[in-house]
Protein backbone atom coordinates (compact mmCIF):
# COMPACT_ATOMS: atom_id res chain seq x y z
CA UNK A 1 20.06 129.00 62.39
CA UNK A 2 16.46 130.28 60.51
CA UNK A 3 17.36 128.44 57.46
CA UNK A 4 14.65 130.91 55.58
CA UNK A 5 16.56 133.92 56.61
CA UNK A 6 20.03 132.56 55.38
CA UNK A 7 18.49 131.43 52.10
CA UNK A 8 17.32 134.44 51.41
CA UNK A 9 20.10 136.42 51.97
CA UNK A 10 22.48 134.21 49.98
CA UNK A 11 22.64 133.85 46.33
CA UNK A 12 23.10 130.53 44.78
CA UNK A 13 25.63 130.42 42.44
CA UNK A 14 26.15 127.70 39.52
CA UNK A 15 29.63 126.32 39.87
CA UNK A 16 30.79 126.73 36.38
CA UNK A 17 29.79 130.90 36.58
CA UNK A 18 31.93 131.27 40.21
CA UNK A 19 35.51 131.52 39.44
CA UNK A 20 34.68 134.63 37.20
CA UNK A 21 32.14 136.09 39.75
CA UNK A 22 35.18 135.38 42.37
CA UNK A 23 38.00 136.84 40.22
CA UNK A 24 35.48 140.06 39.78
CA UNK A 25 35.27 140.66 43.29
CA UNK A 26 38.82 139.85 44.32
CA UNK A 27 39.76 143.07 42.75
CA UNK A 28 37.94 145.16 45.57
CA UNK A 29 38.85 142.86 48.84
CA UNK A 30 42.61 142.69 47.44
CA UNK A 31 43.04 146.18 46.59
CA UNK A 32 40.76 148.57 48.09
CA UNK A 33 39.73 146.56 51.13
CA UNK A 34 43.50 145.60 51.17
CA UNK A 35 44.88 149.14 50.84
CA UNK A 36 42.84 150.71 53.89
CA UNK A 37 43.82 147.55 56.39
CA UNK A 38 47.12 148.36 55.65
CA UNK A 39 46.49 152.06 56.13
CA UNK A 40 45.13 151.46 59.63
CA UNK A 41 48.17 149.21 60.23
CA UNK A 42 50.67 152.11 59.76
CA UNK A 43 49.87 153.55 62.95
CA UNK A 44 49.51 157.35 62.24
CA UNK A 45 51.58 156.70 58.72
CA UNK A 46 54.72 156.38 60.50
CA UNK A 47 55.38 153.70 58.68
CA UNK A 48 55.67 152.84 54.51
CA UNK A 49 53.67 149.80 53.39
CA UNK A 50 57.28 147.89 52.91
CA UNK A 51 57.70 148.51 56.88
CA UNK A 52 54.33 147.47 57.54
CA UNK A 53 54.66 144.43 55.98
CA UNK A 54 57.83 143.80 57.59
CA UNK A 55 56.53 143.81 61.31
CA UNK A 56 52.90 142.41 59.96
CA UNK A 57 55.09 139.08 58.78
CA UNK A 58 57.02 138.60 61.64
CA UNK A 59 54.23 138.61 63.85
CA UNK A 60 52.48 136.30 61.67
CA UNK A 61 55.02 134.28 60.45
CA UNK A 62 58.08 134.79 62.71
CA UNK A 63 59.36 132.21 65.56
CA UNK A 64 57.06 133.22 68.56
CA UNK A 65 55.88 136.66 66.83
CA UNK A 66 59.21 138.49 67.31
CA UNK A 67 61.80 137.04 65.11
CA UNK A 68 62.70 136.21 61.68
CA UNK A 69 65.28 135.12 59.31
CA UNK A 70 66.19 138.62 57.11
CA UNK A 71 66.29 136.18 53.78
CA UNK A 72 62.86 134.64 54.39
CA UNK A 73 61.40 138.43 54.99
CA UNK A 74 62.98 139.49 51.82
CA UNK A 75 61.83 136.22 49.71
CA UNK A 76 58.12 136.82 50.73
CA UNK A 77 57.97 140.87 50.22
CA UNK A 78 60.01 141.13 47.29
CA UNK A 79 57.20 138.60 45.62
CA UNK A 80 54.40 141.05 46.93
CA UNK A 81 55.74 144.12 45.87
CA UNK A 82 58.39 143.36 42.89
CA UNK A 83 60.76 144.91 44.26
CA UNK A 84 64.56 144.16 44.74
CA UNK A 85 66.10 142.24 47.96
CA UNK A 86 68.01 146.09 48.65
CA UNK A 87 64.75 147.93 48.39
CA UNK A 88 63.60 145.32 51.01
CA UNK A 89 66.81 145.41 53.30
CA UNK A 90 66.42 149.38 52.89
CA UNK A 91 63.46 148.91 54.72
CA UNK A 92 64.41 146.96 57.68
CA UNK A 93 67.78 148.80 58.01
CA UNK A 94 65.27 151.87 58.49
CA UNK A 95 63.30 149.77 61.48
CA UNK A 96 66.37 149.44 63.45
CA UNK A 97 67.71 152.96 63.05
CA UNK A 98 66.51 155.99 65.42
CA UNK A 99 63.96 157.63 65.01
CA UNK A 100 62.25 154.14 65.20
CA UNK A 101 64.41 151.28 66.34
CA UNK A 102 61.74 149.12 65.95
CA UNK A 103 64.24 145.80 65.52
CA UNK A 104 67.15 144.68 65.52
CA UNK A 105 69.64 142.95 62.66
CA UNK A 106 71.62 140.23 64.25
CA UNK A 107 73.80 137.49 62.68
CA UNK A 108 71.88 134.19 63.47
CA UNK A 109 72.98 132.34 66.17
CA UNK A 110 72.31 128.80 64.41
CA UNK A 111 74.83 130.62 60.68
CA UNK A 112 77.16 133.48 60.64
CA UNK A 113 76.31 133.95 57.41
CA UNK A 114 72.32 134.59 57.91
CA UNK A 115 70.91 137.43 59.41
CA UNK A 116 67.94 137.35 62.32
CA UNK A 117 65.63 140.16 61.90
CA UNK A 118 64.20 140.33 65.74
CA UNK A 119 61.53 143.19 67.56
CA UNK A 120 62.77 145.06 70.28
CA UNK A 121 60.81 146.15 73.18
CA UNK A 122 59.79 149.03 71.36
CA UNK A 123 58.93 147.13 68.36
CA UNK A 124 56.43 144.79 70.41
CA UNK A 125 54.84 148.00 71.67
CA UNK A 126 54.38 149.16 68.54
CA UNK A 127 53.52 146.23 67.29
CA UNK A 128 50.53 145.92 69.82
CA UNK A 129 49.00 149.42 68.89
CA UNK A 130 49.43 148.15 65.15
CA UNK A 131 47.16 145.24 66.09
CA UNK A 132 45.12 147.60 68.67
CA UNK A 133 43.88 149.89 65.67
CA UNK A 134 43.57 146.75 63.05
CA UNK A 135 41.37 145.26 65.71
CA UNK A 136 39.16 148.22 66.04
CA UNK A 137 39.05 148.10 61.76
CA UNK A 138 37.76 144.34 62.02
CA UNK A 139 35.36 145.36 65.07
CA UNK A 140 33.64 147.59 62.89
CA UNK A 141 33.54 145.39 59.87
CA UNK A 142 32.20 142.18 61.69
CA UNK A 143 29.72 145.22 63.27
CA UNK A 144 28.46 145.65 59.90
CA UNK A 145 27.75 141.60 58.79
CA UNK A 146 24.25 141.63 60.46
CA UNK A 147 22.07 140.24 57.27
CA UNK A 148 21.43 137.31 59.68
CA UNK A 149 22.63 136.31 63.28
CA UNK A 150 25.55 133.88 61.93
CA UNK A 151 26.67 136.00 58.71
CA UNK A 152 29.76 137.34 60.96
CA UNK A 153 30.95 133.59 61.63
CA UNK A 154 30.25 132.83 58.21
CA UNK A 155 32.50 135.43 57.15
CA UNK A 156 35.32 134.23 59.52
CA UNK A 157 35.15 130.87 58.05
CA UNK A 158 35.29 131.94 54.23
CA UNK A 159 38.46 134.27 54.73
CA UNK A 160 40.00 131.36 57.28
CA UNK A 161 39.01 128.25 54.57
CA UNK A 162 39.94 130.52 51.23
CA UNK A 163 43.39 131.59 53.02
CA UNK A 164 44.10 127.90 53.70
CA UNK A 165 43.22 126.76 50.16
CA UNK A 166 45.38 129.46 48.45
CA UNK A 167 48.22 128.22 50.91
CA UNK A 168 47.81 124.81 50.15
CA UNK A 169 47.70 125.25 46.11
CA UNK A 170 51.46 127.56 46.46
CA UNK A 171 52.46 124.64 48.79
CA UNK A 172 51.67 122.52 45.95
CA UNK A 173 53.57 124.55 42.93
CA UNK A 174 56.69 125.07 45.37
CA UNK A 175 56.43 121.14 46.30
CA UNK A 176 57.42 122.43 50.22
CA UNK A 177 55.48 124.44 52.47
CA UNK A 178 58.01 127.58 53.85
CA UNK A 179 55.20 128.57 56.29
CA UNK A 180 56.24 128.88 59.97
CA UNK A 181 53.14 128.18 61.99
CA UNK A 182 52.98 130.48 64.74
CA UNK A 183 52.42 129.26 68.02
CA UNK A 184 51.61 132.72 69.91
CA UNK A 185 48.69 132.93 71.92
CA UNK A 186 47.25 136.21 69.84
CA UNK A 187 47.82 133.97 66.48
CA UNK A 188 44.02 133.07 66.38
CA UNK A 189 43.00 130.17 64.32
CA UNK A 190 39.54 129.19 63.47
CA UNK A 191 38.80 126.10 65.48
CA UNK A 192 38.19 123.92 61.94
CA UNK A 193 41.34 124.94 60.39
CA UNK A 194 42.85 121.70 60.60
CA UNK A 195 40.10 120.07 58.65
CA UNK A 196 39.72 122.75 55.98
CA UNK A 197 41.56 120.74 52.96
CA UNK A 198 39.65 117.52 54.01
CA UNK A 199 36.27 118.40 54.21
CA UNK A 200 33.18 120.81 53.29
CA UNK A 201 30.95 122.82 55.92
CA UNK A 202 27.11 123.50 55.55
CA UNK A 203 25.89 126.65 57.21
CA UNK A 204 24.31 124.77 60.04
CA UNK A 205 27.51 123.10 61.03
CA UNK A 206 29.87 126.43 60.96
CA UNK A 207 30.53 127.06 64.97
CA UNK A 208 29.99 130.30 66.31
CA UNK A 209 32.85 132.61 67.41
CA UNK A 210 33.34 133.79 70.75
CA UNK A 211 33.14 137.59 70.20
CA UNK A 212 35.68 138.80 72.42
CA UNK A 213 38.52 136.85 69.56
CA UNK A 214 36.61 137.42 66.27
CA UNK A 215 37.97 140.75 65.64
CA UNK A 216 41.35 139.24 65.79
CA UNK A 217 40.31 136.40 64.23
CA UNK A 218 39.36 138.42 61.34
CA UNK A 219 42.60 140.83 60.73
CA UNK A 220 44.82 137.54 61.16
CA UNK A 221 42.52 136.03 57.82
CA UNK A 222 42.82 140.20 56.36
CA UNK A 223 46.30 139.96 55.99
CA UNK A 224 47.16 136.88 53.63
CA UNK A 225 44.08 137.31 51.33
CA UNK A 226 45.97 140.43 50.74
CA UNK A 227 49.19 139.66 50.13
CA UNK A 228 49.46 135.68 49.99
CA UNK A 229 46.05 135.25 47.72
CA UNK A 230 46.25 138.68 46.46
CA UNK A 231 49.61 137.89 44.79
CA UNK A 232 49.58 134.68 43.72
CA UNK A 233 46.15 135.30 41.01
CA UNK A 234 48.54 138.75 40.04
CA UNK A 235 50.81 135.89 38.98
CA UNK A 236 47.95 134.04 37.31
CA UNK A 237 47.01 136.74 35.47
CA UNK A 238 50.79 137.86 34.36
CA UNK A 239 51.24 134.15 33.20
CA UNK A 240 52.38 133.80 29.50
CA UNK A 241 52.37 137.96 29.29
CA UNK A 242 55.57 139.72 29.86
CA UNK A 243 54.06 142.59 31.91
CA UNK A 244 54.97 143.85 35.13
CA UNK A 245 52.84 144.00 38.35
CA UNK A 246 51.98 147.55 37.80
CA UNK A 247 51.04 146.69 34.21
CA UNK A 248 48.89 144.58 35.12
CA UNK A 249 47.26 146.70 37.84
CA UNK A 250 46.75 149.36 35.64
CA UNK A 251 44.82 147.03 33.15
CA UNK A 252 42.95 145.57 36.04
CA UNK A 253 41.73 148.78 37.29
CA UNK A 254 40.65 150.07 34.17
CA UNK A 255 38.60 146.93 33.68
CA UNK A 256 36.94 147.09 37.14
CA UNK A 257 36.65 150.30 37.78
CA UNK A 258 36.63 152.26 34.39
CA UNK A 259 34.06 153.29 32.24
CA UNK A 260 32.82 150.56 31.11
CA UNK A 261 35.51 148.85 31.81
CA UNK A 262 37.19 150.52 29.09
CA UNK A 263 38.56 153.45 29.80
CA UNK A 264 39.65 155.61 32.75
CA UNK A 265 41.03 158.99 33.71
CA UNK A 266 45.16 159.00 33.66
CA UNK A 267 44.83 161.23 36.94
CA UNK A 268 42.86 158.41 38.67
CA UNK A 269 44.84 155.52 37.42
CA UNK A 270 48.27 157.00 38.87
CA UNK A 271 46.77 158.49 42.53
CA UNK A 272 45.59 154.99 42.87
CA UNK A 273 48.91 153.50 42.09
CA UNK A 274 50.76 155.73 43.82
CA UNK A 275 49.04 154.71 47.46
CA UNK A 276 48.82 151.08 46.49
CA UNK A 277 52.02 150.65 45.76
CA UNK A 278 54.14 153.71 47.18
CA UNK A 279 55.70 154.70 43.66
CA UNK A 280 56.40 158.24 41.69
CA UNK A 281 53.94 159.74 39.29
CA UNK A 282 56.35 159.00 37.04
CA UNK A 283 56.61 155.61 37.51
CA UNK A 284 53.26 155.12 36.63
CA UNK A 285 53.15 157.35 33.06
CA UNK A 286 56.27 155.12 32.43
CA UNK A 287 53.87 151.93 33.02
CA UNK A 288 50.88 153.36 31.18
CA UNK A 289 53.19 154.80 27.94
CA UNK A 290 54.94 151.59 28.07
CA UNK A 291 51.71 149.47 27.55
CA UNK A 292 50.17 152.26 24.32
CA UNK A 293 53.73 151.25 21.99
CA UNK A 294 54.84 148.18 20.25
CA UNK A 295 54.47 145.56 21.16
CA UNK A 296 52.08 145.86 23.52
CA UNK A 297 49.81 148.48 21.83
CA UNK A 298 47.52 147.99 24.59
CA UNK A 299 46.37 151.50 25.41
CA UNK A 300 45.81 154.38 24.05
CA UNK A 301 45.96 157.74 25.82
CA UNK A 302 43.20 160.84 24.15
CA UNK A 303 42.25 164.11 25.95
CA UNK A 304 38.62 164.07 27.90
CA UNK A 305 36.35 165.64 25.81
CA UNK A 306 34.95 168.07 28.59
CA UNK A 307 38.30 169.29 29.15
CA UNK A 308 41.56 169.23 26.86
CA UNK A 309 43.74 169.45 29.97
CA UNK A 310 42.85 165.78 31.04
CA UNK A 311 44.06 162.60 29.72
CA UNK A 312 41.72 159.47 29.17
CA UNK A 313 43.66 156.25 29.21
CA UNK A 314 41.66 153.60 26.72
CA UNK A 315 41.84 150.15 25.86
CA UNK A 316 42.20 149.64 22.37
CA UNK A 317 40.33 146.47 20.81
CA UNK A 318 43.98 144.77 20.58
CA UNK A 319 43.78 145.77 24.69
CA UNK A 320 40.36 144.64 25.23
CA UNK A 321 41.05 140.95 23.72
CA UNK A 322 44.86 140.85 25.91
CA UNK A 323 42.65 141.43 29.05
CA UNK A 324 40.04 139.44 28.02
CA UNK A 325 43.07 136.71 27.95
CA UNK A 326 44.70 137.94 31.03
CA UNK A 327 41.59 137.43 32.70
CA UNK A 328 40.62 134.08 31.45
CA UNK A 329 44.68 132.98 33.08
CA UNK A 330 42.94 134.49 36.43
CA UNK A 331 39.78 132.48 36.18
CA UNK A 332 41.34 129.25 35.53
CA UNK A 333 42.99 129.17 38.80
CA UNK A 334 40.20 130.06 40.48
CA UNK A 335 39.06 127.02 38.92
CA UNK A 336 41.37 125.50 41.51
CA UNK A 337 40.05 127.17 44.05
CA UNK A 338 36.04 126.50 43.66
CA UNK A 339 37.30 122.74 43.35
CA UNK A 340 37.75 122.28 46.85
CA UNK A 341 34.46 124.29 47.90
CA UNK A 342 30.64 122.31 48.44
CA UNK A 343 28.32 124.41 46.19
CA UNK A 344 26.98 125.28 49.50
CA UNK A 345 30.50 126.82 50.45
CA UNK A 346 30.74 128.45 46.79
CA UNK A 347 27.84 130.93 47.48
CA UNK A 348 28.91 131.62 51.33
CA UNK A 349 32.13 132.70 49.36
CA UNK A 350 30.63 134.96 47.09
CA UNK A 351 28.39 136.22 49.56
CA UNK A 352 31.30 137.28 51.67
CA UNK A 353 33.61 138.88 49.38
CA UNK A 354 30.31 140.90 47.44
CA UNK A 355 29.45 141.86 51.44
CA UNK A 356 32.95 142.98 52.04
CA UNK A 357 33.04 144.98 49.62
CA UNK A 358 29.62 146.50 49.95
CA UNK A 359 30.53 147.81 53.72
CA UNK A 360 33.78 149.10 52.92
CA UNK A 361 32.13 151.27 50.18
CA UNK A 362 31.20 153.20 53.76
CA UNK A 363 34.59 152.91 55.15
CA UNK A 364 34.92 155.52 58.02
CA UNK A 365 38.37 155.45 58.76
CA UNK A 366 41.30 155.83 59.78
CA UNK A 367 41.02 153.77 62.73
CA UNK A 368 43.59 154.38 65.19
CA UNK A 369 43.20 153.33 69.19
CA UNK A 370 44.64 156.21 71.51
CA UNK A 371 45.04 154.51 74.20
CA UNK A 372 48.63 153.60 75.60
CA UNK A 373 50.22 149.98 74.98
């Protein structure tokens, strides 16, 4: 590894400034990175992001990639999307029924009273082509980490080591861990994942990838930064604040995406929520009205000034100190995080997520494989 090259291309970082520069850029990797994996996961948007999920746990988490206990699906998506266990059940009642069939409901075999949520054949096929186009997705990512020779194993290893850290901190809070480890063939795990929580890595001792499995590699380490990591600093941010998860989207947005950061278009606030998170124009106004009146008084909604047709959602100065608050809640569990990174592992972090973010600005999707599975 030219040490010079590496050094060059990655910023150092002074440990006390990182959680915030992490919590900035987890908005783009959760979210927007987040939002067009799952959107290449859907396989020609056959599917709602509930389903997705669905299948995408079960092969991840699921005894031998195919099968599941319905309670421990529900308990993991209604946490990701706040939803209720019958929104939830909705969905997998839809993946057994025609026109999909995707899986079946079955009681299990080990308690009458729990149900086993399994794939059929049909489901494994599709399935495969769900992972076929992901895999392209990642291909063309890792393509695009070329700063120097080793940046695409140095991203593998950031996404692997930050996955396992979030995993171990909810393993912590719960005092159990609930996660099956998967012992499919096509579950690839980076070979120093066993030695993540006990020690630190320098550049020069990060192994290379073989790059026929990095692409996989990769969308196995996509999918819980999304919704495992993802979530749990929504909850850090919510703590103490009796907002919902779209509430606090909507103030997160604002802040990273708004003018500066204080103030956004109404239009652009509910399109975004609407794809993220699959709800009804309506929904959203609800949110955003919700947050302007007592006691919140958060926002305030005004017409554009180039056009009186348009509505500019605005943080009022009691908003601006609440996020300011909601944000510092986020920050301090980073906190938790950057303790169990080297300084040298803080800026590969950094580095990655800023990089990620910066190639899927050019995003050319959707990608979708044609060929049969």
């Amino acid at each position: 590894m030219d040490s010079e090259i590496v050094k060059s291309s990655i910023a150092h970082i002074h440990r006390a400034d990182a959680a915030k520069k992490l919590l900035d850029l987890f908005y783009p990797v959760h979210y927007v990175v987040g939002m067009k994996v799952e959107d290449t996961l859907r396989t020609n948007d056959l599917l709602n992001r509930h389903q997705v999920a669905v299948l995408w746990i079960i092969r991840s988490e699921g005894t031998n990639g195919i099968s599941m206990r319905r309670k421990n699906i529900e308990n993991a998506l209604t946490g990701w999307y706040e939803t209720s266990s019958s929104a939830i059940s909705k969905a997998v009642r839809a993946l057994a029924k025609p026109p999909l069939s995707l899986v079946t409901i079955q009681e299990h075999p080990q308690s009458a009273r729990e149900k086993l949520v399994t794939l059929t054949p049909a489901g494994e096929k599709f399935l495969l082509q769900m992972t076929n186009n992901g895999v392209l997705l990642c291909s063309w990512y890792l393509s695009a980490m070329e700063r120097f020779p080793e940046e695409m194993d140095v991203c593998l290893y950031i996404f692997s080591k930050v996955n396992a850290i979030f995993e171990s901190l909810i393993d912590q809070e719960r005092g159990e861990s609930l996660k099956h480890i998967n012992t499919n063939e096509m579950m690839l795990r980076h070979p120093l994942t066993s030695t993540f929580l006990t020690r630190s890595y320098s550049l020069e001792e990060i192994p290379r990838i073989p790059r026929e499995y990095a692409a996989l590699m990769q969308l196995n380490a996509f999918f819980p930064i999304h919704y495992t990591a993802g979530n749990r600093l929504e909850i850090a941010l919510r703590r103490g604040a009796n907002l919902s998860r779209q509430q606090v989207i909507i103030l997160w947005i604002i802040s990273a995406e708004g003018h500066n950061g204080m103030s956004m278009p109404r239009k652009a606030i509910e399109k975004a929520l609407r794809d993220w998170l699959e709800i009804t124009s309506s929904s959203v106004s609800k949110a955003i009205r919700s947050l302007t009146v007592a006691p919140n008084n958060i926002l305030t909604i005004v017409e554009r000034p180039e056009s009186g047709r348009e509505k500019l959602v605005c943080l009022t100065e009691e908003g601006r100190a609440f996020a300011d608050d909601m944000f510092q809640n986020g920050i301090q569990f980073l906190d938790k995080v950057i303790e169990n990174l080297s300084s040298e592992e803080i800026d590969m972090v950094l580095h990655v997520f800023e990089r990620t973010s910066e190639i899927f600005g050019g995003y050319p999707g959707p990608f979708r494989d044609e060929k049969e599975v």
